[in-house]
C-alpha atoms as a PDB file:
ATOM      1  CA  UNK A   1      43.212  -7.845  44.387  1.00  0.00           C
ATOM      2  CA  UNK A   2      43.486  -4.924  47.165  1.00  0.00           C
ATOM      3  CA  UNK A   3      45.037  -6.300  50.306  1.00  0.00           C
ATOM      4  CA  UNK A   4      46.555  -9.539  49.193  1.00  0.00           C
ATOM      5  CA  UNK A   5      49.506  -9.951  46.583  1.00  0.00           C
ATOM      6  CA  UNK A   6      51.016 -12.809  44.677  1.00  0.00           C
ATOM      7  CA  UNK A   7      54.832 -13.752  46.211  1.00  0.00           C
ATOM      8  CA  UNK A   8      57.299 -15.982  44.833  1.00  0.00           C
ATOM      9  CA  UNK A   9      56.291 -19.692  46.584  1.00  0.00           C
ATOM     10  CA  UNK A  10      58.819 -20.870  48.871  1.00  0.00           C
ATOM     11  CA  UNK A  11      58.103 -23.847  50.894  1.00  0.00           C
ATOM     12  CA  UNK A  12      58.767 -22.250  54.402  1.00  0.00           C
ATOM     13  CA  UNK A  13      56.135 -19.074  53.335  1.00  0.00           C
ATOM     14  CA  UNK A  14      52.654 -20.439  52.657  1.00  0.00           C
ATOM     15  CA  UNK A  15      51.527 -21.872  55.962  1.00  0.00           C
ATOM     16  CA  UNK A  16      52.369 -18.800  57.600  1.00  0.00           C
ATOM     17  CA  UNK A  17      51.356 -16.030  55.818  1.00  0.00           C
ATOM     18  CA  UNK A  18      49.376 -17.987  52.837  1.00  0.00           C
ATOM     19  CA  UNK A  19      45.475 -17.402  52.248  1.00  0.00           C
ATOM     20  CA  UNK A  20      44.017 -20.557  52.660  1.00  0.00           C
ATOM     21  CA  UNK A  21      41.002 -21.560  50.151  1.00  0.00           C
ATOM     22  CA  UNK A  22      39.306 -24.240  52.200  1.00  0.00           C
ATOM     23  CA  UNK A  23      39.869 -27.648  53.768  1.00  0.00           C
ATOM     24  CA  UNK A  24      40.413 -30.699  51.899  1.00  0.00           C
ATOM     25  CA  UNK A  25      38.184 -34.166  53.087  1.00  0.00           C
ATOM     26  CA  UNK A  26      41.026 -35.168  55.378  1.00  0.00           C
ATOM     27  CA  UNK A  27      40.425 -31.351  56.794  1.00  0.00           C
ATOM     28  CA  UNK A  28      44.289 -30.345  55.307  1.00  0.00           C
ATOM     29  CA  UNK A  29      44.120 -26.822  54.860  1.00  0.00           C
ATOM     30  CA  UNK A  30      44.666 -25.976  50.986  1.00  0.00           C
ATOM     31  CA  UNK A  31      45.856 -22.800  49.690  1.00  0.00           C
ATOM     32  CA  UNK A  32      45.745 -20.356  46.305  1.00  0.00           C
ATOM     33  CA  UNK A  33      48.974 -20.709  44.448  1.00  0.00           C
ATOM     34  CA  UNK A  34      49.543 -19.788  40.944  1.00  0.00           C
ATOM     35  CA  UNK A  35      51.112 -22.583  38.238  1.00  0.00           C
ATOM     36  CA  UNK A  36      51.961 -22.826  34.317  1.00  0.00           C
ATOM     37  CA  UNK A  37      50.372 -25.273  32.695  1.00  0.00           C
ATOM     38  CA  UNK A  38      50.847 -26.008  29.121  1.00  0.00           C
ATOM     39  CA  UNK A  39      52.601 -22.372  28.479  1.00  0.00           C
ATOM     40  CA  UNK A  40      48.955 -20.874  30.142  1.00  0.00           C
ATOM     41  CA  UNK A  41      48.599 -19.310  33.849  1.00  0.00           C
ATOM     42  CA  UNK A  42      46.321 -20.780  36.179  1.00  0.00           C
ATOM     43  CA  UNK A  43      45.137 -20.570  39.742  1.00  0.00           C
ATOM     44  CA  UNK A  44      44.559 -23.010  41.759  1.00  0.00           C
ATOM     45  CA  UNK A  45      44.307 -24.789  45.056  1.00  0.00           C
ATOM     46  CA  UNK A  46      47.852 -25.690  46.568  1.00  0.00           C
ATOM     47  CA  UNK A  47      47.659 -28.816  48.814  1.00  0.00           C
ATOM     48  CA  UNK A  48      51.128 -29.053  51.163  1.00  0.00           C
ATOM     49  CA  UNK A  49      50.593 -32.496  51.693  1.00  0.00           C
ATOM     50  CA  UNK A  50      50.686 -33.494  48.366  1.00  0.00           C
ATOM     51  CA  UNK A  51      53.325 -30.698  47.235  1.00  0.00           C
ATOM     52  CA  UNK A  52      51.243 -29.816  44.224  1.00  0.00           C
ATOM     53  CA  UNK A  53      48.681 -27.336  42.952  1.00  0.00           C
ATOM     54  CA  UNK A  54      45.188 -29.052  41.437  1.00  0.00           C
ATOM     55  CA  UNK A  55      43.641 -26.589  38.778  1.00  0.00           C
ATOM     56  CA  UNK A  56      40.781 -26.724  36.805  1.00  0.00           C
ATOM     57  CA  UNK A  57      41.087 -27.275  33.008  1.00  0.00           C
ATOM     58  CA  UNK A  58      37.917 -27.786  30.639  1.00  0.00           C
ATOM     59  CA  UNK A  59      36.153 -30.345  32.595  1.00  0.00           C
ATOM     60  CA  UNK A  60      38.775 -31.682  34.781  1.00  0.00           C
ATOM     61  CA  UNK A  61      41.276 -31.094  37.558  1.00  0.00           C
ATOM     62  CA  UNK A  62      44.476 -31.467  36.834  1.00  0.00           C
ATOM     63  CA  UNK A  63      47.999 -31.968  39.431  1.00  0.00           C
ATOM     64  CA  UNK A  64      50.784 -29.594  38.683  1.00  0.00           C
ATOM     65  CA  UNK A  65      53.767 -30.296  40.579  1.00  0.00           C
ATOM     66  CA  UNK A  66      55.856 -26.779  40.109  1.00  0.00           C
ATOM     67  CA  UNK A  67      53.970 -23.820  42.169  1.00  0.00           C
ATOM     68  CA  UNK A  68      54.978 -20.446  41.296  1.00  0.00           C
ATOM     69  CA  UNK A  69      53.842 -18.316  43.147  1.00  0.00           C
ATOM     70  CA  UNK A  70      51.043 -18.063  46.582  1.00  0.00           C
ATOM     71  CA  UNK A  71      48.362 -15.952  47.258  1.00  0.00           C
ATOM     72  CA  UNK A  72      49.329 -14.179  50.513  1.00  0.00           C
ATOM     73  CA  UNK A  73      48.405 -10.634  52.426  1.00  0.00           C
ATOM     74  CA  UNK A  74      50.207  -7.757  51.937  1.00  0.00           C
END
């Protein structure tokens, strides 16, 4: 993607600089981090307040704890 690079995730990086996918219900802003799921890459939407990434897989969205890496400008 021109402009905007996957970084390492560190927990002080994402609400600054992060590129926020939408809002959740409770209006918490959610962000695009990157995750390993079952040995496969996905991307997803990383919610702070929960401290986990929720990515889509076959028919369902799945919680994955360990973020890799988030979506930010260069």
């Amino acid at each position: 993607m021109h402009g905007y690079e996957f970084v390492n995730f560190d927990q002080s990086n994402y609400e600054r600089y992060g590129i926020r996918v939408e809002n959740d219900v409770n209006e918490d802003p959610l962000f695009f981090g990157k995750v390993i799921y079952h040995g496969l890459r996905y991307i997803g939407r990383y919610h702070p307040g929960h401290g986990t990434c929720y990515i889509a897989v076959g028919n369902q969205e799945v919680s994955v704890p360990n973020v890799l890496e988030i979506l930010q400008s260069k």
